[in-house]
PDB file of N, CA and C in Angstrom:
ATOM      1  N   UNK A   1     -30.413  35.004 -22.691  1.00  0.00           N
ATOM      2  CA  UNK A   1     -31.061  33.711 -22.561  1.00  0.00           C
ATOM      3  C   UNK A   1     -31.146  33.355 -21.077  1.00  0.00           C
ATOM      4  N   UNK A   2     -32.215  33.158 -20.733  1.00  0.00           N
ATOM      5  CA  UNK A   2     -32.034  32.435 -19.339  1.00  0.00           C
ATOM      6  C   UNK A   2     -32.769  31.167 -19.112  1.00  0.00           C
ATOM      7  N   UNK A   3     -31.484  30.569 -18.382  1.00  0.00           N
ATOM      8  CA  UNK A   3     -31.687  29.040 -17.722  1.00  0.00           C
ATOM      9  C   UNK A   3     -33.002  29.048 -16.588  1.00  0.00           C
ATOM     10  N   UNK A   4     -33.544  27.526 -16.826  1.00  0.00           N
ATOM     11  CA  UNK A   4     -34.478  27.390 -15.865  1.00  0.00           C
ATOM     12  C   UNK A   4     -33.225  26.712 -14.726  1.00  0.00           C
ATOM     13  N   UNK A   5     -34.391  26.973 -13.451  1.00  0.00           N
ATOM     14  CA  UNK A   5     -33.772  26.431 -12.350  1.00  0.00           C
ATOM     15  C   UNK A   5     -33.698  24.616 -12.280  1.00  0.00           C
ATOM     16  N   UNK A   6     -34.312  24.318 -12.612  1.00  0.00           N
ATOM     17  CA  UNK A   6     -34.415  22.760 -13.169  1.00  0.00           C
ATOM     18  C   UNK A   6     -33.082  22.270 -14.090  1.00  0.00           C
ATOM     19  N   UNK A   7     -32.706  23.398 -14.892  1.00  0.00           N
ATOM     20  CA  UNK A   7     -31.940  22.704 -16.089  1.00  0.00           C
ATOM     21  C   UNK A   7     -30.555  23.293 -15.425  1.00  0.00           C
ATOM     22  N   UNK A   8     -30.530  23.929 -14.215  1.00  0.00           N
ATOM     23  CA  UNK A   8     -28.942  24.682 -13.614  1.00  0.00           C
ATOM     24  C   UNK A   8     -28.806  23.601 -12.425  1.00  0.00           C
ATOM     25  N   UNK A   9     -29.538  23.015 -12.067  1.00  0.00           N
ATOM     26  CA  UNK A   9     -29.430  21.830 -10.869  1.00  0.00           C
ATOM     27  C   UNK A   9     -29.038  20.381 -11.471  1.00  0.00           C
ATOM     28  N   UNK A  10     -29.368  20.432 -12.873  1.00  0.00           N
ATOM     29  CA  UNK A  10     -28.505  18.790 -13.754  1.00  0.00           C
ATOM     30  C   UNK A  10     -27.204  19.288 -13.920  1.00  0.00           C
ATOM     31  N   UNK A  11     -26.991  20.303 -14.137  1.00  0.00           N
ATOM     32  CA  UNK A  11     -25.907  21.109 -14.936  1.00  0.00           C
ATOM     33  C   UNK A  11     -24.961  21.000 -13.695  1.00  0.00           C
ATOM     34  N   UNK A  12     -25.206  21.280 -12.625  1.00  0.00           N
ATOM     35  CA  UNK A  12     -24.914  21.294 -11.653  1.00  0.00           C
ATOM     36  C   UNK A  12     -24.175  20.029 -11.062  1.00  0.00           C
ATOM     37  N   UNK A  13     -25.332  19.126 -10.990  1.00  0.00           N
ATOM     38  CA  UNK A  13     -24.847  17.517 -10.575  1.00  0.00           C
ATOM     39  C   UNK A  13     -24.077  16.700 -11.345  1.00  0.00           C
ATOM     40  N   UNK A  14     -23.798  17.311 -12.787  1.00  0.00           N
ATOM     41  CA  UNK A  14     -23.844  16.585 -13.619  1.00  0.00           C
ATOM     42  C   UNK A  14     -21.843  17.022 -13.218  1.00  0.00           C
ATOM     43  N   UNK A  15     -21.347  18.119 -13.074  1.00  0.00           N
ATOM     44  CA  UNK A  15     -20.169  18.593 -12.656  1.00  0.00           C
ATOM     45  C   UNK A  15     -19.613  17.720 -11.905  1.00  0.00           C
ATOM     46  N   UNK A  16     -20.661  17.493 -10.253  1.00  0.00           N
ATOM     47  CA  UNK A  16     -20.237  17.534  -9.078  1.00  0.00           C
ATOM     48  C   UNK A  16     -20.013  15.818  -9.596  1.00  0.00           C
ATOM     49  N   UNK A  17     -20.422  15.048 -10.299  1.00  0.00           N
ATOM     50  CA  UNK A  17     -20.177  13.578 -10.282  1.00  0.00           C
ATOM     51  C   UNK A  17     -19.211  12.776 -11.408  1.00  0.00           C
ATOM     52  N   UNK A  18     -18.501  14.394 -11.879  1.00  0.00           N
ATOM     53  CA  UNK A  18     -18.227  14.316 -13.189  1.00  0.00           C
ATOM     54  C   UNK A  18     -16.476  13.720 -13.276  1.00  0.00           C
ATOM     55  N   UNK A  19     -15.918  14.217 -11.840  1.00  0.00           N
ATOM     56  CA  UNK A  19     -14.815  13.967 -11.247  1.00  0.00           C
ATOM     57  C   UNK A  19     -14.150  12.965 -10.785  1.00  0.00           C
ATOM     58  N   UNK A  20     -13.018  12.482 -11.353  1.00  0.00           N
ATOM     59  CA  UNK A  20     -12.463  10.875 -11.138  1.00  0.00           C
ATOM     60  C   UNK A  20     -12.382  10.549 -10.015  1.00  0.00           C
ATOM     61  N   UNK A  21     -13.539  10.122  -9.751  1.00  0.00           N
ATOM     62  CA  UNK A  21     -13.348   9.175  -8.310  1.00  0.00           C
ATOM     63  C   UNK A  21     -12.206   8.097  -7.904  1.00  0.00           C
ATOM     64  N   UNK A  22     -12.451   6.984  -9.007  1.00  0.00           N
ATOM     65  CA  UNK A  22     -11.190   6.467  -9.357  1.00  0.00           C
ATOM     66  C   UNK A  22      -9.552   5.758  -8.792  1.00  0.00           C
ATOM     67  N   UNK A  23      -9.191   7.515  -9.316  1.00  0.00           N
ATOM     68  CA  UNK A  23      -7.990   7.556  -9.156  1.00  0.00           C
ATOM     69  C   UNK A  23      -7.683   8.082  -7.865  1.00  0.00           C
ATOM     70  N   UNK A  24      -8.929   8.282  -7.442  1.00  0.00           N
ATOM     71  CA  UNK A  24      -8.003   9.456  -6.067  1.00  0.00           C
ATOM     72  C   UNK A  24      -8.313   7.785  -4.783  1.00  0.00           C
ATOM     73  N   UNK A  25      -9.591   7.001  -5.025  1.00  0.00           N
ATOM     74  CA  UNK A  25      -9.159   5.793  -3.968  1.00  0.00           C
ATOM     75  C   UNK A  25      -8.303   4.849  -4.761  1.00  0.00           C
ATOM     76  N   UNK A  26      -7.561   4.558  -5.549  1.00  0.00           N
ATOM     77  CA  UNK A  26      -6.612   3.795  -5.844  1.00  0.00           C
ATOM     78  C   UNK A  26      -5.065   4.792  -5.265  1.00  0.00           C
ATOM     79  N   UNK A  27      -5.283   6.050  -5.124  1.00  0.00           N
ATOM     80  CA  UNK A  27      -3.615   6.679  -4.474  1.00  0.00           C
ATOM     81  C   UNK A  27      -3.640   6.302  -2.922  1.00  0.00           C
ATOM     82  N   UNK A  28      -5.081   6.025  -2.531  1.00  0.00           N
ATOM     83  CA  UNK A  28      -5.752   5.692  -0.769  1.00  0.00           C
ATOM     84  C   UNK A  28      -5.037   4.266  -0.951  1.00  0.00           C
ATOM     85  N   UNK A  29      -4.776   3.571  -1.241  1.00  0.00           N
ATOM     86  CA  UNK A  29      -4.899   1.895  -0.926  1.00  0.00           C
ATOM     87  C   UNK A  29      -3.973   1.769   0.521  1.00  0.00           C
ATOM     88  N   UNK A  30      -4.665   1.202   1.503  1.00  0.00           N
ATOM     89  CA  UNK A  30      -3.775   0.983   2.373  1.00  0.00           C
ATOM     90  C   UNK A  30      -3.531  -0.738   2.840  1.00  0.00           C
ATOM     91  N   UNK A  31      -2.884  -1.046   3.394  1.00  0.00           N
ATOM     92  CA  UNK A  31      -2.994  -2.635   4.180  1.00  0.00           C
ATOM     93  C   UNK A  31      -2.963  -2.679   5.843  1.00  0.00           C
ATOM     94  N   UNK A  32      -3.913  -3.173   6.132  1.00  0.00           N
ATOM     95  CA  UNK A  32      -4.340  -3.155   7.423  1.00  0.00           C
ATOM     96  C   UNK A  32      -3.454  -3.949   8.578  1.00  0.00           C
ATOM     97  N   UNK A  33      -3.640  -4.076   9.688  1.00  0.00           N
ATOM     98  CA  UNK A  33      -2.652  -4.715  10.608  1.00  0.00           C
ATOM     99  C   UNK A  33      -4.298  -4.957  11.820  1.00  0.00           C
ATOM    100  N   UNK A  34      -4.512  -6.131  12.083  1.00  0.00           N
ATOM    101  CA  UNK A  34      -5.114  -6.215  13.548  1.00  0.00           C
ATOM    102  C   UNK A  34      -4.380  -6.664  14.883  1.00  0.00           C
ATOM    103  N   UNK A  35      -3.950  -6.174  15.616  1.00  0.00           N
ATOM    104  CA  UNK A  35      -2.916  -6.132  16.657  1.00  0.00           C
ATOM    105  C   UNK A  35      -3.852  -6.948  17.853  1.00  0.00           C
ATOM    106  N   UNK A  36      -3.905  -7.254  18.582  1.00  0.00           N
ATOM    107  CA  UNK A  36      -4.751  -8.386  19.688  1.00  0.00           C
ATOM    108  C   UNK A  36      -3.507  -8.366  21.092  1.00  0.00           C
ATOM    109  N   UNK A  37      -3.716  -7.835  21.739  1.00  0.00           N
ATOM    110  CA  UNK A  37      -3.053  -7.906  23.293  1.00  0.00           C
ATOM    111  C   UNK A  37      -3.726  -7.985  24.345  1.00  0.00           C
ATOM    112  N   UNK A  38      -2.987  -9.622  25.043  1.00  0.00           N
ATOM    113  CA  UNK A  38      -3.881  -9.828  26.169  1.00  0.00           C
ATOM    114  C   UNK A  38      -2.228  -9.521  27.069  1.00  0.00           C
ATOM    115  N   UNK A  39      -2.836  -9.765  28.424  1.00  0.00           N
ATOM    116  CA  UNK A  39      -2.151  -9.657  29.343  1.00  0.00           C
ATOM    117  C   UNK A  39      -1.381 -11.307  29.883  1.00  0.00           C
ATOM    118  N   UNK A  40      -0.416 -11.361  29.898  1.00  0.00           N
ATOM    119  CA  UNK A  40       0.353 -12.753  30.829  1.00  0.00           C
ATOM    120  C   UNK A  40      -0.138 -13.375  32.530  1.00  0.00           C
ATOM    121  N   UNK A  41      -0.800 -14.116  32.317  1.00  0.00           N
ATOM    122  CA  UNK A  41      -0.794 -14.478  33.661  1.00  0.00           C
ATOM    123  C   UNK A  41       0.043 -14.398  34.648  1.00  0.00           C
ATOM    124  N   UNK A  42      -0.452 -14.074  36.071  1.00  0.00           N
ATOM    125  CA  UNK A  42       0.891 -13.446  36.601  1.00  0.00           C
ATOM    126  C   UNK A  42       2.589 -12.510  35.899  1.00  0.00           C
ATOM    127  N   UNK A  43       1.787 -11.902  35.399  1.00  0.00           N
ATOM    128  CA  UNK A  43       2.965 -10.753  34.500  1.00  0.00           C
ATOM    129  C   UNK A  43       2.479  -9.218  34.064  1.00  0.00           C
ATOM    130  N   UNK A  44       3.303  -8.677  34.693  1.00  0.00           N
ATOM    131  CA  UNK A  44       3.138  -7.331  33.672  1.00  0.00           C
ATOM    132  C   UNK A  44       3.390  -7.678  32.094  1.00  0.00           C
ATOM    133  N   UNK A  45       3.826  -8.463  31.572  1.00  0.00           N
ATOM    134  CA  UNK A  45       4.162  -8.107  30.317  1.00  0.00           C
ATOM    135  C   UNK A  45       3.193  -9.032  29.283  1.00  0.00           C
ATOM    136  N   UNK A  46       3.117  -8.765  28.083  1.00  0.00           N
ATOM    137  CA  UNK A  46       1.908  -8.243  27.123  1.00  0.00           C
ATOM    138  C   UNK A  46       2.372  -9.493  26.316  1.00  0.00           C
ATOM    139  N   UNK A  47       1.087 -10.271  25.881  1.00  0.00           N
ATOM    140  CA  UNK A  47       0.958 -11.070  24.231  1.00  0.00           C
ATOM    141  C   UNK A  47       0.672 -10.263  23.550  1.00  0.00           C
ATOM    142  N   UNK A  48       1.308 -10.547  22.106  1.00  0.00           N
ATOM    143  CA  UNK A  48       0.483  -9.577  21.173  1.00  0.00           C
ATOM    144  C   UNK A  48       0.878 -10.899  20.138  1.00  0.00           C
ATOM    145  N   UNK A  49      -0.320 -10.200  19.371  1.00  0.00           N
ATOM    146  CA  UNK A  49      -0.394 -11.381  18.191  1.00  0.00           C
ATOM    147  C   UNK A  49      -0.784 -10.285  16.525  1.00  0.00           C
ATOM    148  N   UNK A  50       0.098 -10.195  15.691  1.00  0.00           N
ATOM    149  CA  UNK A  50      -0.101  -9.438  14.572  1.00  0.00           C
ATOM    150  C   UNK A  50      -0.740 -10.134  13.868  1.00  0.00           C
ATOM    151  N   UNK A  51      -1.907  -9.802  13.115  1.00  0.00           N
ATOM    152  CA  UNK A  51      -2.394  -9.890  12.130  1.00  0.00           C
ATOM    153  C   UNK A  51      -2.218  -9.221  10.508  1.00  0.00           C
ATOM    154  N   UNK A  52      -1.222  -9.504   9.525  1.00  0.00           N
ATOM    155  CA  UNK A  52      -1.540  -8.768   8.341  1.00  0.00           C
ATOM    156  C   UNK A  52      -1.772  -8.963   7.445  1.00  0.00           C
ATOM    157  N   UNK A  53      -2.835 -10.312   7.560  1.00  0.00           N
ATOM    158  CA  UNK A  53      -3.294 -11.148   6.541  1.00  0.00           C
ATOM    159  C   UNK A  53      -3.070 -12.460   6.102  1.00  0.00           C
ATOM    160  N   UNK A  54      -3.279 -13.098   5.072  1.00  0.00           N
ATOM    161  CA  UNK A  54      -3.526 -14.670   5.074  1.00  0.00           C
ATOM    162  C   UNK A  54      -2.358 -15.130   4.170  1.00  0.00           C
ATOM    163  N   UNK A  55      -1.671 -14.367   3.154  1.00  0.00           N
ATOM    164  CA  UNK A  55      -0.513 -14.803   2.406  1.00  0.00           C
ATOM    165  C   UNK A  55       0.500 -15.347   3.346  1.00  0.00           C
ATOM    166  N   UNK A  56       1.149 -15.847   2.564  1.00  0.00           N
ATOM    167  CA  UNK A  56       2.546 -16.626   3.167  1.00  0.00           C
ATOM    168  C   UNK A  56       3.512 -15.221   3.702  1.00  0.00           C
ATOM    169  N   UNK A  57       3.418 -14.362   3.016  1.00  0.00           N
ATOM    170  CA  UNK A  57       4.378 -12.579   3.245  1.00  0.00           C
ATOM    171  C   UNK A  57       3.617 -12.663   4.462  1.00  0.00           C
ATOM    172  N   UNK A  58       2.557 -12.021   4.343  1.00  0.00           N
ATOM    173  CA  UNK A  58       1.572 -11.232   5.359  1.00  0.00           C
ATOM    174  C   UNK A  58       1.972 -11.833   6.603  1.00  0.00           C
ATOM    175  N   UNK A  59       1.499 -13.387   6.630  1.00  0.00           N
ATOM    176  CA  UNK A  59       1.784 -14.386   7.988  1.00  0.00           C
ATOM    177  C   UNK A  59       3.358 -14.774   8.729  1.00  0.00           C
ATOM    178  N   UNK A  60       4.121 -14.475   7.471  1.00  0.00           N
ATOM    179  CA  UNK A  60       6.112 -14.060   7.886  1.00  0.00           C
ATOM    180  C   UNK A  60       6.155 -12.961   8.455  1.00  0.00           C
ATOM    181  N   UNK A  61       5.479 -12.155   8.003  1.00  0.00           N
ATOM    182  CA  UNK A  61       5.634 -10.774   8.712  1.00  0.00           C
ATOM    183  C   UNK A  61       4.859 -10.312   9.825  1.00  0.00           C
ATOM    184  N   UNK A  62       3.643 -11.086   9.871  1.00  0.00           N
ATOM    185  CA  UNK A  62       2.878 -10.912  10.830  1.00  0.00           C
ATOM    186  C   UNK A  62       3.653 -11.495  12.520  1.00  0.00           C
ATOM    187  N   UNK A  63       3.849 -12.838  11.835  1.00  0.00           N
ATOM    188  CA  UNK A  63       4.897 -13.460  13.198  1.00  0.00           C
ATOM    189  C   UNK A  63       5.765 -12.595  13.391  1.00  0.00           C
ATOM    190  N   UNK A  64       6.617 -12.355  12.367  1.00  0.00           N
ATOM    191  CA  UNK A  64       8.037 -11.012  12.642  1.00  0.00           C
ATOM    192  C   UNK A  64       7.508  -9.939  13.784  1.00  0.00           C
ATOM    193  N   UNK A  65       6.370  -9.640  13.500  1.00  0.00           N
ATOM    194  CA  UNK A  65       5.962  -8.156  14.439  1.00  0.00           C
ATOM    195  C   UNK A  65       5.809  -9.034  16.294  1.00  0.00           C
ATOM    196  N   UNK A  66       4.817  -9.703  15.562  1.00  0.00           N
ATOM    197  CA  UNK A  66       4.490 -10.515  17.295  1.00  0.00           C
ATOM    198  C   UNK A  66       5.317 -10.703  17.778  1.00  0.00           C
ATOM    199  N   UNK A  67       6.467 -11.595  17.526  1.00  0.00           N
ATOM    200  CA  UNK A  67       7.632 -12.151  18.578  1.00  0.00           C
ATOM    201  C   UNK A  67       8.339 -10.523  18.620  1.00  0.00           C
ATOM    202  N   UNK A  68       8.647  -9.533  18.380  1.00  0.00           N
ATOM    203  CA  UNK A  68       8.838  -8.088  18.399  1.00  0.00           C
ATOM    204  C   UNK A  68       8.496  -7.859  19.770  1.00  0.00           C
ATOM    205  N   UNK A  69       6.981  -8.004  19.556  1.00  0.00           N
ATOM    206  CA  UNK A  69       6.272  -7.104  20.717  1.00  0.00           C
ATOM    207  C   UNK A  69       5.451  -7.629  21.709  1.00  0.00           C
ATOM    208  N   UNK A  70       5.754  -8.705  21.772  1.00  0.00           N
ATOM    209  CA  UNK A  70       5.237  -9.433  23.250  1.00  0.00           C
ATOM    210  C   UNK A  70       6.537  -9.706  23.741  1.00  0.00           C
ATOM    211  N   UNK A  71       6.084  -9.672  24.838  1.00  0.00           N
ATOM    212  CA  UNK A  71       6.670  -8.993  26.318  1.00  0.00           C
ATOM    213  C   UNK A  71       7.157  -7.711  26.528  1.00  0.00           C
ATOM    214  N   UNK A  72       6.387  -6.640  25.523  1.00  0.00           N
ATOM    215  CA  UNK A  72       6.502  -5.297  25.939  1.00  0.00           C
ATOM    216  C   UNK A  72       5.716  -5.218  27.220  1.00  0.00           C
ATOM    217  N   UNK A  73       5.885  -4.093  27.724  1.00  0.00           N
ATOM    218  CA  UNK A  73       5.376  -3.822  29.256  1.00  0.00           C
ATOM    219  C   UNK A  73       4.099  -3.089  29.197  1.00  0.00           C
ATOM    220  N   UNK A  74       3.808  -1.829  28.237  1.00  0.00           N
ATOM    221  CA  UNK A  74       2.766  -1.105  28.182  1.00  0.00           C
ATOM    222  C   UNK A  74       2.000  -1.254  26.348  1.00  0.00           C
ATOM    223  N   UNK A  75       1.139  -0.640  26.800  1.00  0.00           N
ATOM    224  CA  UNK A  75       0.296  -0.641  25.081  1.00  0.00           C
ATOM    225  C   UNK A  75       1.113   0.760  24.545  1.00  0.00           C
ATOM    226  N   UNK A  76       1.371   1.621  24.911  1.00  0.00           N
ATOM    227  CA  UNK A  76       1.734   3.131  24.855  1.00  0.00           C
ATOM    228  C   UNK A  76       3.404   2.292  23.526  1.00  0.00           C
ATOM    229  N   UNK A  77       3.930   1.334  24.065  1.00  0.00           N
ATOM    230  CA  UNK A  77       5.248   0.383  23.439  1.00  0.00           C
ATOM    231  C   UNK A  77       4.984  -0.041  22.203  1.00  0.00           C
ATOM    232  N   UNK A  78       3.794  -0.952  22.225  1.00  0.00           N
ATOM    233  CA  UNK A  78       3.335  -1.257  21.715  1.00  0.00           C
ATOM    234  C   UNK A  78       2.754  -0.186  20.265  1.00  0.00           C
ATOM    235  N   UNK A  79       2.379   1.000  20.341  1.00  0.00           N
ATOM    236  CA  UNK A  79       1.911   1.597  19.752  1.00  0.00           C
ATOM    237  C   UNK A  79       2.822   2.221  18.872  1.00  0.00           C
ATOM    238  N   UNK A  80       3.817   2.792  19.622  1.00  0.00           N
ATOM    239  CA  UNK A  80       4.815   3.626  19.378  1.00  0.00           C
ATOM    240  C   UNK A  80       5.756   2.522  18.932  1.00  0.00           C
ATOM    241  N   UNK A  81       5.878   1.712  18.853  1.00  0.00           N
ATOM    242  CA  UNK A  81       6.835   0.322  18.049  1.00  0.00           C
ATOM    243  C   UNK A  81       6.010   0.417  16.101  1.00  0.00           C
ATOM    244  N   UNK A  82       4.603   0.552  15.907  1.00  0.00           N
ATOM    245  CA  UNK A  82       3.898   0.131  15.021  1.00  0.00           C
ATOM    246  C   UNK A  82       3.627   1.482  14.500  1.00  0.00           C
ATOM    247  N   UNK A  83       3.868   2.537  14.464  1.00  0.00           N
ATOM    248  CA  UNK A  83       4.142   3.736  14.236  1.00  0.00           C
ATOM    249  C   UNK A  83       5.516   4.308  13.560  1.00  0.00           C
ATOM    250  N   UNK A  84       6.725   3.863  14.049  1.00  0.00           N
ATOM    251  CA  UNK A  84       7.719   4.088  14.052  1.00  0.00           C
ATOM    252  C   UNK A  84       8.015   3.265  12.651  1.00  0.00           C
ATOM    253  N   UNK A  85       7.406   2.251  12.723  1.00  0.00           N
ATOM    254  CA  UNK A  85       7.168   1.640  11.335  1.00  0.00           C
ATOM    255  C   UNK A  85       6.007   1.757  10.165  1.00  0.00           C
ATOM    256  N   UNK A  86       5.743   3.064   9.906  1.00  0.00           N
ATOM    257  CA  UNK A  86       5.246   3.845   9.403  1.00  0.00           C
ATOM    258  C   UNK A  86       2.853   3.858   9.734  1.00  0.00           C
ATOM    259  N   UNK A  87       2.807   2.545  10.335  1.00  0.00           N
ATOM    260  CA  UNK A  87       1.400   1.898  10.642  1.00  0.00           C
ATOM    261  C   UNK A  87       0.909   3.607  11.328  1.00  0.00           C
ATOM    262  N   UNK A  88      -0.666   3.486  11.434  1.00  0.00           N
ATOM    263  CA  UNK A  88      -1.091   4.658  11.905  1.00  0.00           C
ATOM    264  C   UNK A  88      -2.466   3.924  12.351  1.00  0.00           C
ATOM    265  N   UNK A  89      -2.977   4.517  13.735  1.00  0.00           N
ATOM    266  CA  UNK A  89      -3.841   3.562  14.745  1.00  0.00           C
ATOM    267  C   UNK A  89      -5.612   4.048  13.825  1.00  0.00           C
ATOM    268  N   UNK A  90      -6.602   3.294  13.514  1.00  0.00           N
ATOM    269  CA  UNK A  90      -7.433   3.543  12.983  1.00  0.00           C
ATOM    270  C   UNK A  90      -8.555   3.145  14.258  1.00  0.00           C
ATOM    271  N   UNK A  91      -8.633   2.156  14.841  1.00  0.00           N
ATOM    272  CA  UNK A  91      -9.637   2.001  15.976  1.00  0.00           C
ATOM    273  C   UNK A  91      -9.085   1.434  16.991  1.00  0.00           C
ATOM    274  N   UNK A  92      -9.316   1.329  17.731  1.00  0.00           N
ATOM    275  CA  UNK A  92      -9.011   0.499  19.378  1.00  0.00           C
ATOM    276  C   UNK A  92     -10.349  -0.138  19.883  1.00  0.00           C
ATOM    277  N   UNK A  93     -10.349  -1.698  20.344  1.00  0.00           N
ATOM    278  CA  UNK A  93     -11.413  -2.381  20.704  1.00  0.00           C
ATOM    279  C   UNK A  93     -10.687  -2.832  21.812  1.00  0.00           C
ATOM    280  N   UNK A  94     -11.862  -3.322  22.933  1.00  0.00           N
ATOM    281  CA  UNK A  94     -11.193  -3.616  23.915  1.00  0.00           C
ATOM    282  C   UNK A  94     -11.961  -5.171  24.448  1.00  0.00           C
ATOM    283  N   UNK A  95     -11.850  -6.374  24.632  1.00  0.00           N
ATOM    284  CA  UNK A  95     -12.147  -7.051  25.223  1.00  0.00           C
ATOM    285  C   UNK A  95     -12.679  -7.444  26.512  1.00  0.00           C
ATOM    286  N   UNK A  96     -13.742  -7.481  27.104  1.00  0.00           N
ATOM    287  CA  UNK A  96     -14.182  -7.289  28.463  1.00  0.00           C
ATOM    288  C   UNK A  96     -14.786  -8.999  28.692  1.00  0.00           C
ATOM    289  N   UNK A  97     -14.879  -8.971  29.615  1.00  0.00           N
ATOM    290  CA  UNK A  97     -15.545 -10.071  30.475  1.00  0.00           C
ATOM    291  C   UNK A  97     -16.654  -9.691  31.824  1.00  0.00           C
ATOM    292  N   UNK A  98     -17.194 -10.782  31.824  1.00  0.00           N
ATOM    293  CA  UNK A  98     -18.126 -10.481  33.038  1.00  0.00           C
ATOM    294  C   UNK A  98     -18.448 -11.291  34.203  1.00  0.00           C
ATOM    295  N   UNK A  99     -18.131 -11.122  34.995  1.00  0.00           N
ATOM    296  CA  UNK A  99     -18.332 -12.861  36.169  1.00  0.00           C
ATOM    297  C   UNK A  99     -19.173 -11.784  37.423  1.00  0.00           C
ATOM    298  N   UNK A 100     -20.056 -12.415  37.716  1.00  0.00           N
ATOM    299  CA  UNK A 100     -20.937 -12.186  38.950  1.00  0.00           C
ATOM    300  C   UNK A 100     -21.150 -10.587  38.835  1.00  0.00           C
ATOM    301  N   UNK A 101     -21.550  -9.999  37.722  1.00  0.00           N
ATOM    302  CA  UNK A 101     -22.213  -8.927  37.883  1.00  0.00           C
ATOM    303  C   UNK A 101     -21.055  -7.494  37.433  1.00  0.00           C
ATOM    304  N   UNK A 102     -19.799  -8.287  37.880  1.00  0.00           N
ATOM    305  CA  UNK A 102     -18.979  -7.067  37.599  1.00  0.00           C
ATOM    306  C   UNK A 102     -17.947  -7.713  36.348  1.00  0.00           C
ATOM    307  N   UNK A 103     -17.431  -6.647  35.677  1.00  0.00           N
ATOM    308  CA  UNK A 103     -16.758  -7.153  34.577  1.00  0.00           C
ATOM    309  C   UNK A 103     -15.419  -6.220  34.495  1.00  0.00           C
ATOM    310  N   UNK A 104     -14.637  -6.470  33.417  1.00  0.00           N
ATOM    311  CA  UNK A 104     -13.273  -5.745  33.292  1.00  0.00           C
ATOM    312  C   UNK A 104     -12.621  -6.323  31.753  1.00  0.00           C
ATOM    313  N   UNK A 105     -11.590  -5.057  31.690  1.00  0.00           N
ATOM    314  CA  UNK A 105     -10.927  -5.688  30.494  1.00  0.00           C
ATOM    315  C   UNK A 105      -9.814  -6.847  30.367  1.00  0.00           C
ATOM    316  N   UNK A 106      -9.551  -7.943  29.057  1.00  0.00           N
ATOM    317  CA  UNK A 106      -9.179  -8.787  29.146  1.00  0.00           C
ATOM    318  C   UNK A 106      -7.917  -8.467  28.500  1.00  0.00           C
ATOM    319  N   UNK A 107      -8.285  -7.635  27.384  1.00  0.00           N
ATOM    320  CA  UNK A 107      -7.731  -7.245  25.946  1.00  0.00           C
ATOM    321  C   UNK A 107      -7.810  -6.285  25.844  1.00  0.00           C
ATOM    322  N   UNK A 108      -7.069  -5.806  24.717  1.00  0.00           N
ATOM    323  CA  UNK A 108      -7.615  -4.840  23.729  1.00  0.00           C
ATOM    324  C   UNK A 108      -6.962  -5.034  22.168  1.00  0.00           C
ATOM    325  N   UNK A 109      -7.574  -4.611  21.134  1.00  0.00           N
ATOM    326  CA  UNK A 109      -7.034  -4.780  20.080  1.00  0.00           C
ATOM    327  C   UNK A 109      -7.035  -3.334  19.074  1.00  0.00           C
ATOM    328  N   UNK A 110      -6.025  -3.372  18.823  1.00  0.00           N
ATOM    329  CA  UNK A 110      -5.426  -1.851  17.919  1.00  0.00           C
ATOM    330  C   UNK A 110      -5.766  -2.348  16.384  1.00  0.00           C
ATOM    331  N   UNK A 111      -6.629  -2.155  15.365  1.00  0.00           N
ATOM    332  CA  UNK A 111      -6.709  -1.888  14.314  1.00  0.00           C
ATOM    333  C   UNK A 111      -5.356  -0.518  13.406  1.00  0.00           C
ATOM    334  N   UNK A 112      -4.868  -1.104  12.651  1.00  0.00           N
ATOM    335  CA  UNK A 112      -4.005  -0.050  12.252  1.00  0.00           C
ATOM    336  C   UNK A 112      -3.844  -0.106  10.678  1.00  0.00           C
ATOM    337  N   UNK A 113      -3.449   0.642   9.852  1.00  0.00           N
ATOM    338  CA  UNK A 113      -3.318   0.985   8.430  1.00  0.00           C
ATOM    339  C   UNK A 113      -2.003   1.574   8.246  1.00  0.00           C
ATOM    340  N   UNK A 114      -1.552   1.336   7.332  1.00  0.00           N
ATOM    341  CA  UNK A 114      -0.127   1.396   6.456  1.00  0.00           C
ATOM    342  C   UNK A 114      -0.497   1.564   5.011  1.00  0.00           C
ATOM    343  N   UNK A 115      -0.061   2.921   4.500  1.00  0.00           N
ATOM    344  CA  UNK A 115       0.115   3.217   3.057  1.00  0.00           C
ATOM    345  C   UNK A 115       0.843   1.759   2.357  1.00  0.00           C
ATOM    346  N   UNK A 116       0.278   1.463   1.322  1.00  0.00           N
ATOM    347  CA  UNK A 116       0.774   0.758   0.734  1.00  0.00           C
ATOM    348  C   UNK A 116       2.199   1.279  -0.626  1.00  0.00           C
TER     349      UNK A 116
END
C-alpha cells in the first residue's frame, strides 16, 4: 500500500503537536525578581531596590533583599549575593541620561528568575 505525500505530512504534524505541552511549562514556572541600582550621591556605594511582586510575601521579601544589598560597592556583589540564593540573571537594562549632547549611565537594572 502506499501513502500519498499529502496524507504522510498530517500524519506527520499530527505527531509533532500531539505532545503535552502542558506539563513540561507548568515544571518551567519560575518567579521573577526586578533588581533597580542607582548609584549614591557622592558614594561609591549602590541603592538597590528589589522587586518580587505585589503580595504582602513578595513586598517582605522584596524589602528583606534591598536593605541586604544597598550599600554594596560593585554590581559583580550584587549579582553574586542573588545567585547564591538560587536567582539566575535573565536580562540587564541600563538607565542612561542625556544633558547637552553627551549622555551616560544612571542605573542599571538586573531582571532575574528563580525556580519556583
Amino acid at each position: 500500500m502506499k501513502i500519498s505525500k499529502p496524507l504522510l505530512t498530517i500524519i506527520f504534524a499530527m505527531t509533532l503537536f500531539s505532545f503535552p505541552t502542558e506539563s513540561i511549562a507548568q515544571d518551567q514556572e519560575y518567579s521573577y525578581a526586578y533588581i533597580s541600582i542607582y548609584g549614591k550621591l557622592f558614594s561609591k556605594k549602590l541603592k538597590v531596590k528589589v522587586d518580587l511582586g505585589d503580595t504582602p510575601d513578595q513586598i517582605m521579601e522584596g524589602e528583606k533583599y534591598s536593605d541586604i544589598l544597598t550599600n554594596k560597592k560593585s554590581y559583580a556583589a550584587v549579582l553574586n549575593y542573588m545567585l547564591e540564593n538560587d536567582f539566575e540573571l535573565v536580562e540587564t537594562l541600563d538607565y542612561t541620561y542625556m544633558v547637552q549632547g553627551s549622555g551616560g549611565t544612571s542605573g542599571i537594572v538586573f531582571i532575574m528568575r528563580k525556580k519556583k
